[in-house]
N, C-alpha and C. Protein backbone atom coordinates (compact mmCIF):
# COMPACT_ATOMS: atom_id res chain seq x y z
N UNK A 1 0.80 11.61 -25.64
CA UNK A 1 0.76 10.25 -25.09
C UNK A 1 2.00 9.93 -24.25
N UNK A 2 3.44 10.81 -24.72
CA UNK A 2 3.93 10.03 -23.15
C UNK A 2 3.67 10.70 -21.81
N UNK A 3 2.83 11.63 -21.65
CA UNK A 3 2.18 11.26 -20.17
C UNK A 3 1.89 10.39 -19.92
N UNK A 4 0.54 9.54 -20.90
CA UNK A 4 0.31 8.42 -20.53
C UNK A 4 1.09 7.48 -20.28
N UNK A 5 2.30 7.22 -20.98
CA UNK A 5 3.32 5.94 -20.79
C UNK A 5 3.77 6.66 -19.72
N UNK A 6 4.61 7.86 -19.29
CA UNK A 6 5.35 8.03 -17.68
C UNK A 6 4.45 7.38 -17.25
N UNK A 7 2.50 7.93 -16.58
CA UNK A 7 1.74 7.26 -15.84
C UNK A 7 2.00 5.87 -15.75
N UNK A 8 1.79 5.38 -16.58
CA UNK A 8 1.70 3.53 -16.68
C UNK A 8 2.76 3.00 -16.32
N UNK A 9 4.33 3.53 -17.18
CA UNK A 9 5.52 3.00 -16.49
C UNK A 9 5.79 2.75 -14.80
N UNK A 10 5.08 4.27 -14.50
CA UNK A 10 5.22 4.14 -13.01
C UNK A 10 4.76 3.47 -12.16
N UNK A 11 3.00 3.25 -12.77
CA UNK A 11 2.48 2.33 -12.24
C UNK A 11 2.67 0.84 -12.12
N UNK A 12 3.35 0.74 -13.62
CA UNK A 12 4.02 -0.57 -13.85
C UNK A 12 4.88 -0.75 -12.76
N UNK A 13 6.19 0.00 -12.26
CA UNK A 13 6.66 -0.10 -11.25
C UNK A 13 6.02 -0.18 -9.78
N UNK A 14 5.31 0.08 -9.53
CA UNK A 14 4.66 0.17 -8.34
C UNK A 14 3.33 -1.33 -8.19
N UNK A 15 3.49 -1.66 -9.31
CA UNK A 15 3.11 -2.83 -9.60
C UNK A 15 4.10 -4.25 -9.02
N UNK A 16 5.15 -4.03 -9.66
CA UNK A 16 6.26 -4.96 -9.40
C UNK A 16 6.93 -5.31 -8.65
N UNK A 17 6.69 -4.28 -7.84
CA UNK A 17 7.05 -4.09 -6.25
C UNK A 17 6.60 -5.10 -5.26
N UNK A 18 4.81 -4.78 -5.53
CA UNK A 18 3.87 -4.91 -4.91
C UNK A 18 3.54 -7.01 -5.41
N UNK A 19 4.19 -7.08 -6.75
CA UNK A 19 4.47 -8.62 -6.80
C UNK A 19 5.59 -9.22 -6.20
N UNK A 20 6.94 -8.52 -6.51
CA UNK A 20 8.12 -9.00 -5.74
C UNK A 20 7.66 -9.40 -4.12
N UNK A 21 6.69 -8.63 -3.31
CA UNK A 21 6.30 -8.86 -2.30
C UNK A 21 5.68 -9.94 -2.07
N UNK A 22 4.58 -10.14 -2.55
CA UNK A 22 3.64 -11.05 -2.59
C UNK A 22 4.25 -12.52 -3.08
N UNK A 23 5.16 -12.82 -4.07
CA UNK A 23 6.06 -14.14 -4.51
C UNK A 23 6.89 -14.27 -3.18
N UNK A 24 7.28 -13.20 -2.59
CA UNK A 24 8.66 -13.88 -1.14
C UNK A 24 7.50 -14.56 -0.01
N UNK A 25 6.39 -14.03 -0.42
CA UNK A 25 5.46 -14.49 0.87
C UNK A 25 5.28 -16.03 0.77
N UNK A 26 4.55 -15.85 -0.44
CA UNK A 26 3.59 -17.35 -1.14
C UNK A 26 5.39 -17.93 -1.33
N UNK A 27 6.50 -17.95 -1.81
CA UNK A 27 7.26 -18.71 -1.59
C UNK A 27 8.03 -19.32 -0.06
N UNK A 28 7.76 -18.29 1.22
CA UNK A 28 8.01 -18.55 1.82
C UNK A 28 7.12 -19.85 2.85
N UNK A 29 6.21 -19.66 2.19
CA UNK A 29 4.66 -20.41 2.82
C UNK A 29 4.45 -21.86 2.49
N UNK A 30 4.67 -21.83 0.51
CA UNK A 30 4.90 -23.03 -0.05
C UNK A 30 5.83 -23.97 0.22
N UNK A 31 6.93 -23.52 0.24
CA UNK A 31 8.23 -23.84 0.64
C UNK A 31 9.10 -24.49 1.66
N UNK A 32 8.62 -23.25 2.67
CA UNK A 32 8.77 -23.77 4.23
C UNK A 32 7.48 -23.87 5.14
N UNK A 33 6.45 -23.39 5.61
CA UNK A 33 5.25 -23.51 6.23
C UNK A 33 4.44 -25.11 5.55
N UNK A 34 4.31 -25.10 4.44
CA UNK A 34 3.28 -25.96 4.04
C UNK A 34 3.68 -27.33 4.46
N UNK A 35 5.32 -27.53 4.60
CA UNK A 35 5.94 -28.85 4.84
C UNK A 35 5.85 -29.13 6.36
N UNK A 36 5.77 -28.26 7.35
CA UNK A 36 5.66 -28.44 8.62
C UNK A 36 4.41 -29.68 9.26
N UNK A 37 4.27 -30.09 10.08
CA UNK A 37 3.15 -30.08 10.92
C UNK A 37 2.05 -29.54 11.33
N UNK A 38 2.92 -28.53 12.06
CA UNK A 38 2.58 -27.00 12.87
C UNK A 38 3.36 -25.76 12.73
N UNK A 39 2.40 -24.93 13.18
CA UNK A 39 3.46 -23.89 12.97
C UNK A 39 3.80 -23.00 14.37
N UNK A 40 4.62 -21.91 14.82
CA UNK A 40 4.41 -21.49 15.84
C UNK A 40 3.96 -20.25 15.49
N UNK A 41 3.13 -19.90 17.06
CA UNK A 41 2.48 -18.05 17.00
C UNK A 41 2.94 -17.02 15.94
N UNK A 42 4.25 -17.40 16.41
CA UNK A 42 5.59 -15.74 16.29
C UNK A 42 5.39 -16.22 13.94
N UNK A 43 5.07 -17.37 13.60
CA UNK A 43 5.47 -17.92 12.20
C UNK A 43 4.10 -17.52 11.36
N UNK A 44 2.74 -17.80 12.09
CA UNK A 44 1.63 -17.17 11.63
C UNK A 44 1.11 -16.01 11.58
N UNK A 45 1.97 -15.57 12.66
CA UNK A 45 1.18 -13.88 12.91
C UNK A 45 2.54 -12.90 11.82
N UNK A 46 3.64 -13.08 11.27
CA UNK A 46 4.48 -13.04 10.67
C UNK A 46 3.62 -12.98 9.37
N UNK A 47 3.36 -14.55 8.94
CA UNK A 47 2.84 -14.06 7.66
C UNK A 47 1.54 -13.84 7.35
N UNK A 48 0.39 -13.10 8.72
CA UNK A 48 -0.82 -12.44 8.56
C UNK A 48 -0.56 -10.78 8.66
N UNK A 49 0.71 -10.53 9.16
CA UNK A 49 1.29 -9.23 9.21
C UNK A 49 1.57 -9.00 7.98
N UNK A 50 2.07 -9.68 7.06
CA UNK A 50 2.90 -9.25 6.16
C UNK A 50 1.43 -9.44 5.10
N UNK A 51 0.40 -10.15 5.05
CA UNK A 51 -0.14 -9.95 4.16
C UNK A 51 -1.46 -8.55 4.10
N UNK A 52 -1.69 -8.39 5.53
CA UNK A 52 -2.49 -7.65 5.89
C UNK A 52 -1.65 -6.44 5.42
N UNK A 53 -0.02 -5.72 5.57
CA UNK A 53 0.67 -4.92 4.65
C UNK A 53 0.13 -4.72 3.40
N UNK A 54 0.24 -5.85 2.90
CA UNK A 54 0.26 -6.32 1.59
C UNK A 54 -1.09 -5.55 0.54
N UNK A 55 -1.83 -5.98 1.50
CA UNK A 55 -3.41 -5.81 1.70
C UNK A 55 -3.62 -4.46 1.43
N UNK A 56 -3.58 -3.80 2.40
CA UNK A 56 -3.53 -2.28 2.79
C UNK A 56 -2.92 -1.39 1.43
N UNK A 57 -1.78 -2.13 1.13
CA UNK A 57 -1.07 -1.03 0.15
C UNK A 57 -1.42 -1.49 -1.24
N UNK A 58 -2.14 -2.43 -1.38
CA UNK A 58 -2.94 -2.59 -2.87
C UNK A 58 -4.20 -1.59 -3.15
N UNK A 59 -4.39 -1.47 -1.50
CA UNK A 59 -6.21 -0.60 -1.50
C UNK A 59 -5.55 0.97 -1.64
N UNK A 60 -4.17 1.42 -1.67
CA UNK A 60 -3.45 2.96 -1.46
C UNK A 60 -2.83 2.68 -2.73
N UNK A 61 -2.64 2.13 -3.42
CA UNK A 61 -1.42 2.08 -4.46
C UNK A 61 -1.92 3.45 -5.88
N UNK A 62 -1.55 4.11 -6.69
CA UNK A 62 -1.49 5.07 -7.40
C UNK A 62 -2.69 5.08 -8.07
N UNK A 63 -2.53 3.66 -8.54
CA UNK A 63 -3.67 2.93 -9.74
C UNK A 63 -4.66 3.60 -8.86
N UNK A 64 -5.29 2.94 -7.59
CA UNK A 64 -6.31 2.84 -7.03
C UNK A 64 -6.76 4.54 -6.73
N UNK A 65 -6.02 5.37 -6.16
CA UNK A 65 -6.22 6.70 -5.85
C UNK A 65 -6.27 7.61 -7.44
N UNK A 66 -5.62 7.27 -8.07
CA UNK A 66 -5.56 8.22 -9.27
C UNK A 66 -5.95 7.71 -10.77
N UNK A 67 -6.03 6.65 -11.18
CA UNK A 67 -5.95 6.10 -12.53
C UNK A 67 -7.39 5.72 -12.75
N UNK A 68 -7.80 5.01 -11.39
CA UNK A 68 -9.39 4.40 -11.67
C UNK A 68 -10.30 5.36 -11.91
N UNK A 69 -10.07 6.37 -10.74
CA UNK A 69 -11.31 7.49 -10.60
C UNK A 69 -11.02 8.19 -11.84
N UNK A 70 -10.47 8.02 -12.51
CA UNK A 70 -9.51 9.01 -13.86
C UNK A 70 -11.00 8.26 -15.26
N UNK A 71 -10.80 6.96 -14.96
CA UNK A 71 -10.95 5.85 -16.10
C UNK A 71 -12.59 5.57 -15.76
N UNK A 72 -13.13 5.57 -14.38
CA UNK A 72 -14.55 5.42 -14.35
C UNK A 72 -15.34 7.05 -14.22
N UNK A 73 -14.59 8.18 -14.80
CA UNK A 73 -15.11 9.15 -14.93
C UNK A 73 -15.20 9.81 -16.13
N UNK A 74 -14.64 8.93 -17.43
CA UNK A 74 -14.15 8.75 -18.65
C UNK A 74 -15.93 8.55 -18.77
N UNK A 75 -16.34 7.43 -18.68
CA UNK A 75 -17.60 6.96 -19.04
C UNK A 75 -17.06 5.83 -20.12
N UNK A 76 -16.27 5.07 -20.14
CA UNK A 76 -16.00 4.17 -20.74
C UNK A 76 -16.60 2.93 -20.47
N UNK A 77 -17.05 1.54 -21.35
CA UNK A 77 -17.45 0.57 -21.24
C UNK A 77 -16.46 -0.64 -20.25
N UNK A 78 -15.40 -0.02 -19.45
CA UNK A 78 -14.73 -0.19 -18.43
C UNK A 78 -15.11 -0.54 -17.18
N UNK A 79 -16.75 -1.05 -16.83
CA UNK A 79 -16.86 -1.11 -15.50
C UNK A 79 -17.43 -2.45 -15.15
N UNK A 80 -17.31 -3.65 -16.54
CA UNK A 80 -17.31 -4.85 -15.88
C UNK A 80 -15.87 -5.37 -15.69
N UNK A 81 -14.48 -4.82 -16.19
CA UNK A 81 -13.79 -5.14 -16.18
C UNK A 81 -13.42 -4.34 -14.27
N UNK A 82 -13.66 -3.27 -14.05
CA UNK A 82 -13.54 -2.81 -12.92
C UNK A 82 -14.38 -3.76 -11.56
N UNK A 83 -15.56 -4.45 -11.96
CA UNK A 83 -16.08 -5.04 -10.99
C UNK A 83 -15.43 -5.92 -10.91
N UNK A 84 -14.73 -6.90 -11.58
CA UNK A 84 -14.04 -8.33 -11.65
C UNK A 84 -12.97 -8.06 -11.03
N UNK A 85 -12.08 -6.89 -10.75
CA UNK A 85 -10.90 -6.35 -10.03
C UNK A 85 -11.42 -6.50 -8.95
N UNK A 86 -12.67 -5.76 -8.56
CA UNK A 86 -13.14 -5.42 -7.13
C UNK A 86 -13.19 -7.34 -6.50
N UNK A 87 -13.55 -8.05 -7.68
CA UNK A 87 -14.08 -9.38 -6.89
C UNK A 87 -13.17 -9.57 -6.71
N UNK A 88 -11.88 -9.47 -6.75
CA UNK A 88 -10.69 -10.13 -6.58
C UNK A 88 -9.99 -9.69 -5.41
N UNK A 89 -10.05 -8.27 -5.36
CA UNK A 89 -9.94 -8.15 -4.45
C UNK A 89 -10.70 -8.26 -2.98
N UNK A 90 -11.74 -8.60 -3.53
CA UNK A 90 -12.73 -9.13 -2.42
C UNK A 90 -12.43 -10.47 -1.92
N UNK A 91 -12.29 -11.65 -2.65
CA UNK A 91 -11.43 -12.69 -2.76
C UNK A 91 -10.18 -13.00 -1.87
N UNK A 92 -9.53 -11.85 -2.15
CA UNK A 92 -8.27 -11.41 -1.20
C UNK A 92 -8.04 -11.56 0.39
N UNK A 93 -9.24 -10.59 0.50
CA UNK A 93 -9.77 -9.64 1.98
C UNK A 93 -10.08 -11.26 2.60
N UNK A 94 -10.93 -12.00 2.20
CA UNK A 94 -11.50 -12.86 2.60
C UNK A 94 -10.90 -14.24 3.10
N UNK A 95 -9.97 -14.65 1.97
CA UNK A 95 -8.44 -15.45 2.43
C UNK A 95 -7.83 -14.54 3.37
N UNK A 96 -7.21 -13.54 3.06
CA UNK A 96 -6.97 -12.88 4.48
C UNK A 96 -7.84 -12.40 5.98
N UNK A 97 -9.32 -12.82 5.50
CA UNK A 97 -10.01 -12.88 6.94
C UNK A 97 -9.88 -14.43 7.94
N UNK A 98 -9.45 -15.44 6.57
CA UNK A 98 -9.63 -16.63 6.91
C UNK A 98 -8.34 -17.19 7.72
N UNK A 99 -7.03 -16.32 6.41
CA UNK A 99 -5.47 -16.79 7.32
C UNK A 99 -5.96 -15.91 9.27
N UNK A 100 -6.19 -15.10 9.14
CA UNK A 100 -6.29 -14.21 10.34
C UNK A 100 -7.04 -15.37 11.27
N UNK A 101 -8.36 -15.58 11.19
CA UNK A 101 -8.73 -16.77 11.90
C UNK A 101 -7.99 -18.01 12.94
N UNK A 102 -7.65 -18.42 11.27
CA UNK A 102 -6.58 -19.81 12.13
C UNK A 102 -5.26 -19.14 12.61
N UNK A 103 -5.34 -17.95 12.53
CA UNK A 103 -3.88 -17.80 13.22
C UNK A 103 -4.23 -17.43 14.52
N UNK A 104 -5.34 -17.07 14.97
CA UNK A 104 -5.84 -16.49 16.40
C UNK A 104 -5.88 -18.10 16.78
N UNK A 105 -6.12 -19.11 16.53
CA UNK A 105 -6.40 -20.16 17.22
C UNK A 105 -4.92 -21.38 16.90
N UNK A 106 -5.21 -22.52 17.36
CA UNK A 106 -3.44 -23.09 17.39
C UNK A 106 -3.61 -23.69 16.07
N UNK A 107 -2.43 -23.71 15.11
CA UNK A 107 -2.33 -24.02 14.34
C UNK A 107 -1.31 -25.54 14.39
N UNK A 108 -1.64 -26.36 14.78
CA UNK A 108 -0.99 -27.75 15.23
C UNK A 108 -0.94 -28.71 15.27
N UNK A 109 -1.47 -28.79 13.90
CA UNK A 109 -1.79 -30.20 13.20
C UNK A 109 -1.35 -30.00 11.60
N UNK A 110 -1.24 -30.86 10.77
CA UNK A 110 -1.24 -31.14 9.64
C UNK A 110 -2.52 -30.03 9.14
N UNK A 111 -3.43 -30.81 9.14
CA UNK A 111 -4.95 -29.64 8.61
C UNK A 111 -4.87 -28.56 8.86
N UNK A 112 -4.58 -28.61 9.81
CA UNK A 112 -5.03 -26.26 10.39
C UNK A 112 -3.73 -26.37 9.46
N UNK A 113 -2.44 -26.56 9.63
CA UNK A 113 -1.59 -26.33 8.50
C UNK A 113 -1.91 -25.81 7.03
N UNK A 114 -2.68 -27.24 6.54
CA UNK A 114 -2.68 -27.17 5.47
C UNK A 114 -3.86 -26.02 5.09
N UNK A 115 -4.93 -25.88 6.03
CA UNK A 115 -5.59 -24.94 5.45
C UNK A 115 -5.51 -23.20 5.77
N UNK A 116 -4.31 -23.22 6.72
CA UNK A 116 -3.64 -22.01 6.93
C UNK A 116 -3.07 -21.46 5.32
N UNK A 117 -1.88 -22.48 5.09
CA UNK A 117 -1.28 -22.29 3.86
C UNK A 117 -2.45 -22.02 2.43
N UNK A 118 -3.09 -22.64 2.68
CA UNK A 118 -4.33 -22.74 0.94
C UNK A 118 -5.03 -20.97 1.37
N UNK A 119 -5.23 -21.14 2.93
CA UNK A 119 -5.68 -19.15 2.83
C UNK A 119 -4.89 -18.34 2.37
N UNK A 120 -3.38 -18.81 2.28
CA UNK A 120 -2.84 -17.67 2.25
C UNK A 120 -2.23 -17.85 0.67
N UNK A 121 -2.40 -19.03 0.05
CA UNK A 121 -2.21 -19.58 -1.03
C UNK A 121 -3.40 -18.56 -2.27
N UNK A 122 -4.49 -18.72 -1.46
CA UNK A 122 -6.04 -18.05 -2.30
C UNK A 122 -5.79 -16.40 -2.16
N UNK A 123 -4.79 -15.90 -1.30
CA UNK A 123 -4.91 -14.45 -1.07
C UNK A 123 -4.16 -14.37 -1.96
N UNK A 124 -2.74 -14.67 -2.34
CA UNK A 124 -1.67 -14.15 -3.09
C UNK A 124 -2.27 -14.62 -4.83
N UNK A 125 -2.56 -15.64 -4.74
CA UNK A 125 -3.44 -15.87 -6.02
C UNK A 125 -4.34 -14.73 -7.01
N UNK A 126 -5.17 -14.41 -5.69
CA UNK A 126 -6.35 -13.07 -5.70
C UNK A 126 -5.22 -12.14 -6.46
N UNK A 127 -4.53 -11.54 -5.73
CA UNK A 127 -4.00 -10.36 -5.67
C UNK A 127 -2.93 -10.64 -6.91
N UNK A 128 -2.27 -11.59 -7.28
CA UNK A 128 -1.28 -11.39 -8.47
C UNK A 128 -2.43 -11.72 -9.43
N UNK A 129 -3.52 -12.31 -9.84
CA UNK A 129 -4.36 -12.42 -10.89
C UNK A 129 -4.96 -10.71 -11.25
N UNK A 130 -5.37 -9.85 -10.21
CA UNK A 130 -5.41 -8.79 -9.89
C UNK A 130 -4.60 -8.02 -10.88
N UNK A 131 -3.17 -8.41 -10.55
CA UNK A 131 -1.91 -7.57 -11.08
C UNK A 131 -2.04 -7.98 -12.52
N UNK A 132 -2.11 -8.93 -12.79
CA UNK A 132 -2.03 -9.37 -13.93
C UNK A 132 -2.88 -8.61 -15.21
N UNK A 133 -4.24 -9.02 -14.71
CA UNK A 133 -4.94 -8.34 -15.42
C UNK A 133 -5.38 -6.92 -15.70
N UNK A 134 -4.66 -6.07 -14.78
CA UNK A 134 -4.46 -4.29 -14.60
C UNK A 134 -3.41 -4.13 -15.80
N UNK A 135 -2.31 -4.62 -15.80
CA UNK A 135 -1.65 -4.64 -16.77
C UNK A 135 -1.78 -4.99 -18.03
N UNK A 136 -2.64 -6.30 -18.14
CA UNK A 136 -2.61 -6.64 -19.43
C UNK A 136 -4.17 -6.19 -19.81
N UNK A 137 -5.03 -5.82 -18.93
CA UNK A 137 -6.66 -5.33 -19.47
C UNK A 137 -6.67 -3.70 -19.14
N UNK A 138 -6.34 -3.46 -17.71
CA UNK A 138 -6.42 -2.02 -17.72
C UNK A 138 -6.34 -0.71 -18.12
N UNK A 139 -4.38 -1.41 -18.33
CA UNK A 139 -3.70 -0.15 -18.56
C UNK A 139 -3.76 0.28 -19.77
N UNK A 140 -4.16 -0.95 -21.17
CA UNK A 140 -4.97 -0.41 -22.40
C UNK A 140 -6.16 -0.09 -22.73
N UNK A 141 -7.18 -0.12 -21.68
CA UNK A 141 -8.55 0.19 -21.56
C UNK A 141 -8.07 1.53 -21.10
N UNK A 142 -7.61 1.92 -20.08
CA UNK A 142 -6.74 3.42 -20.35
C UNK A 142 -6.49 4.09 -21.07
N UNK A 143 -5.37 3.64 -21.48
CA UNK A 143 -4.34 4.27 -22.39
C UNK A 143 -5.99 4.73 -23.57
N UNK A 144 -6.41 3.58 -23.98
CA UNK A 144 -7.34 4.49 -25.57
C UNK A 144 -8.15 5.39 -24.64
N UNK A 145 -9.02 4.94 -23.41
CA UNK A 145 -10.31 5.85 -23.30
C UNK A 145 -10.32 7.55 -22.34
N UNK A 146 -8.62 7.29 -21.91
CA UNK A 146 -8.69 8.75 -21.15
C UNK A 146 -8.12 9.92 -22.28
N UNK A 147 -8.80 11.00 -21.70
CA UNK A 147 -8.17 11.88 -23.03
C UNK A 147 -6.57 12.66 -22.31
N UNK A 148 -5.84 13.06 -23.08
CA UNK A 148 -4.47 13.17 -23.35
C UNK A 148 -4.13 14.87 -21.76
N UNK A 149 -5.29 15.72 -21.69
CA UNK A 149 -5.36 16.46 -20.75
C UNK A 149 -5.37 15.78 -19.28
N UNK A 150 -6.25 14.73 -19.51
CA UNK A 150 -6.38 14.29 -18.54
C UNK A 150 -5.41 13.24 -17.43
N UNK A 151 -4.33 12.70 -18.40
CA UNK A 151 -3.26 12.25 -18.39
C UNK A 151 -2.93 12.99 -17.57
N UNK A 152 -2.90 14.05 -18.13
CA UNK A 152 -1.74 15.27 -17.76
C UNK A 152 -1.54 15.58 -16.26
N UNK A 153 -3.29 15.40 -15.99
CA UNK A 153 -3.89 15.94 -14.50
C UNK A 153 -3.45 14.73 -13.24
N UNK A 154 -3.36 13.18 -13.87
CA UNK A 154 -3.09 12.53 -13.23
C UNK A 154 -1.75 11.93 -13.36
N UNK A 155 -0.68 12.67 -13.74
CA UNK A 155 0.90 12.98 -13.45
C UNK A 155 0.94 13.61 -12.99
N UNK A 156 0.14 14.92 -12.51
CA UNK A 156 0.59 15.93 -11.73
C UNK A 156 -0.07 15.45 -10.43
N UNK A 157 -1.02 14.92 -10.58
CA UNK A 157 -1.51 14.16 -8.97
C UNK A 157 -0.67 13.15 -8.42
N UNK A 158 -0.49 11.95 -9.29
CA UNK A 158 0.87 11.35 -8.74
C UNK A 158 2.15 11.91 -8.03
N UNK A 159 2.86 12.62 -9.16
CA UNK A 159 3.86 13.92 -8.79
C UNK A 159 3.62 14.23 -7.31
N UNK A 160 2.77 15.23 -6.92
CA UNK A 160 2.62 15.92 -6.00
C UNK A 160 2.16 15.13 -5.03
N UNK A 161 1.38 13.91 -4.99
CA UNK A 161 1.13 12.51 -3.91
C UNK A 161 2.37 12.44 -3.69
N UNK A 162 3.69 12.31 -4.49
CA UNK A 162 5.12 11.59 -4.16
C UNK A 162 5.71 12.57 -3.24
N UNK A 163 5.84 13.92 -3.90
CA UNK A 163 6.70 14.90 -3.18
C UNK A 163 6.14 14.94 -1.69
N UNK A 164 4.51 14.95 -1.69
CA UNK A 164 3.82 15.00 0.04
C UNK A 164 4.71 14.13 0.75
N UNK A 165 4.70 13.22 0.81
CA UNK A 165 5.08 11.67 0.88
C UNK A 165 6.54 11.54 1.08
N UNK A 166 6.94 12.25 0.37
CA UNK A 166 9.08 12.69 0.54
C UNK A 166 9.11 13.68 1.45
N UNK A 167 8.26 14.27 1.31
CA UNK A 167 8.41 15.69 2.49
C UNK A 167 8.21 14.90 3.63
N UNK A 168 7.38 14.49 3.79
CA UNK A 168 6.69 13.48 5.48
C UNK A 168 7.67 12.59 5.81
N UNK A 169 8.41 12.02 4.63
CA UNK A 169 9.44 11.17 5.63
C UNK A 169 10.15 11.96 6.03
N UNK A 170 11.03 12.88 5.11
CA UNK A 170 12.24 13.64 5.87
C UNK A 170 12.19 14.55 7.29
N UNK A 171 10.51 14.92 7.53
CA UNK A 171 10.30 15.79 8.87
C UNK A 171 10.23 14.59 9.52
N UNK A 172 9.42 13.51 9.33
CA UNK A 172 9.66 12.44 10.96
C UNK A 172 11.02 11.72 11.10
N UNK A 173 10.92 11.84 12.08
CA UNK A 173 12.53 10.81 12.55
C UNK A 173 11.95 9.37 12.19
N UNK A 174 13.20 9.08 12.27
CA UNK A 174 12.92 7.70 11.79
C UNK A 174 12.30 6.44 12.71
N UNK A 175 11.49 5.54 12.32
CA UNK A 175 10.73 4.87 13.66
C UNK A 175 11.89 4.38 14.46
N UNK A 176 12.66 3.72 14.31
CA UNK A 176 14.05 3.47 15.37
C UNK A 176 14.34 4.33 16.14
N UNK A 177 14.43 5.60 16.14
CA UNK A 177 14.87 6.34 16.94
C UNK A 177 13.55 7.02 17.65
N UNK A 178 12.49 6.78 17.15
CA UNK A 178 10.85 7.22 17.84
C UNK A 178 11.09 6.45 18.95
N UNK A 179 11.16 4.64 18.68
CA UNK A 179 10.86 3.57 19.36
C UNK A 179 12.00 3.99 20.54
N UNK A 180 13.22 4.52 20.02
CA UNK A 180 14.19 4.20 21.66
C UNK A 180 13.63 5.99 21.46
N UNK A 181 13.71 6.85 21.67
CA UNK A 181 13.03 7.81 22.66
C UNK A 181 11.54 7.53 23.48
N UNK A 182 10.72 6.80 22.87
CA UNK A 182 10.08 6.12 23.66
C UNK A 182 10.39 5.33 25.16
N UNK A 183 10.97 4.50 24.45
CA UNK A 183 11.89 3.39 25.39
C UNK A 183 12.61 4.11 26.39
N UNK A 184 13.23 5.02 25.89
CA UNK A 184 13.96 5.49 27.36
C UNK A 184 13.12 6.23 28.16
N UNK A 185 12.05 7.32 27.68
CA UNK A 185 11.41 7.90 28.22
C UNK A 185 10.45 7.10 29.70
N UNK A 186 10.13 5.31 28.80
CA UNK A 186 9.43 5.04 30.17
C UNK A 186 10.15 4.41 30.65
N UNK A 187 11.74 4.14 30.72
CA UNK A 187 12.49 3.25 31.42
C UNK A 187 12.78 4.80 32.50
N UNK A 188 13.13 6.37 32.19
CA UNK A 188 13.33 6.69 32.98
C UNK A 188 12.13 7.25 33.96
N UNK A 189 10.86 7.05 32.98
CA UNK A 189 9.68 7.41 34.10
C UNK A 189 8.84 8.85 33.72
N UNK A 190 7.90 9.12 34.69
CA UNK A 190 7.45 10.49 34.03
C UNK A 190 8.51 11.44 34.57
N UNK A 191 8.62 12.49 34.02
CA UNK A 191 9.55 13.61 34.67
C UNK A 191 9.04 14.30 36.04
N UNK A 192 10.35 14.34 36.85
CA UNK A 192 9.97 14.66 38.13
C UNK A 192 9.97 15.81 38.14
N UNK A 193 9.54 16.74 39.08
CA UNK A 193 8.81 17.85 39.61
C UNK A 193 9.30 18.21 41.05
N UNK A 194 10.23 19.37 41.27
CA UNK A 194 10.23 19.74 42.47
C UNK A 194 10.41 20.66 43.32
N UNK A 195 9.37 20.32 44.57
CA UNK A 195 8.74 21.49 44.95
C UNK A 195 9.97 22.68 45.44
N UNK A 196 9.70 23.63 45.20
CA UNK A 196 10.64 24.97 45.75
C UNK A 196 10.64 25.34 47.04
């Protein structure tokens, strides 16, 4: 069984992360956005960027690639608790189809305000109720119904997901220095050619 706890710890971490994120958003929104009027372009598309991130790396996160397919291949009585995840995250997608909306159009009134903020209010909602209940329903619907080999198989999948993943950053350069070799490349133009 402590495979199983490394697994979970880690996931626990990768959990917490993924909330620390989601609280700077919804506090930044509650806080400062909701009190405004209006908001500007550069302030909405900011926090449809950051949730659409947000988004993306809940649907990639460990749980999702390694723990579920682990737990709905168990054959455990685990798959109304798995559909109620899915609604939530469906829930999610959908406040985030809605913030996306009003942010393509002007947000410049009180109302589009206020119902900018409640989309993005219903997404972070979705997604920490989400968290919540992985932890406090999942990870012991786990822990009893996977067997102890199988643990095993999905530490070594994690494991080796991480090392891929460490290897790939250290061969690419870093995007800063992509972006200015870019940058200079079309400030100096295509490369010239000449004739002999």
């Amino acid at each position: 069984m402590l495979t199983a706890t490394y697994t979970l710890v880690a996931l626990s971490v990768e959990q917490t992360n993924m909330r620390v994120s989601l609280h700077a958003v919804q506090q930044l929104v509650q806080k400062g956005y909701a009190r405004q009027n209006a908001l500007t372009g550069g302030q909405a598309e900011y926090v449809c960027d950051t949730l659409r991130a947000l988004y993306e790396l809940s649907q990639r996160r460990k749980l999702d690639t390694f723990l579920l397919p682990a737990l709905r291949r168990s054959g455990t009585g685990a798959d109304p608790l798995l559909r109620e995840l899915d609604m939530l995250s469906r829930t999610a997608a959908e406040a985030l189809d809605e913030a996306g909306r009003l942010q393509a159009g002007r947000i410049d009134d009180e109302e589009t305000v206020e119902a900018f903020c409640a989309a993005v209010e219903r997404f972070c909602a979705a997604l920490s109720l989400r968290f919540e209940r992985e932890e406090r329903e999942l990870f012991p619907a786990a822990r009893a119904a996977i067997a102890g080999e199988t643990w095993f198989a999905v530490a070594n999948q994690m494991l080796a997901h991480e090392a891929y993943r460490e290897e790939r950053r250290t061969r690419e350069p870093p995007a800063a220095s992509r972006a200015t070799r870019a940058e200079r490349s079309h400030r100096q133009g295509p490369p010239v050619h000449y004739a002999h």
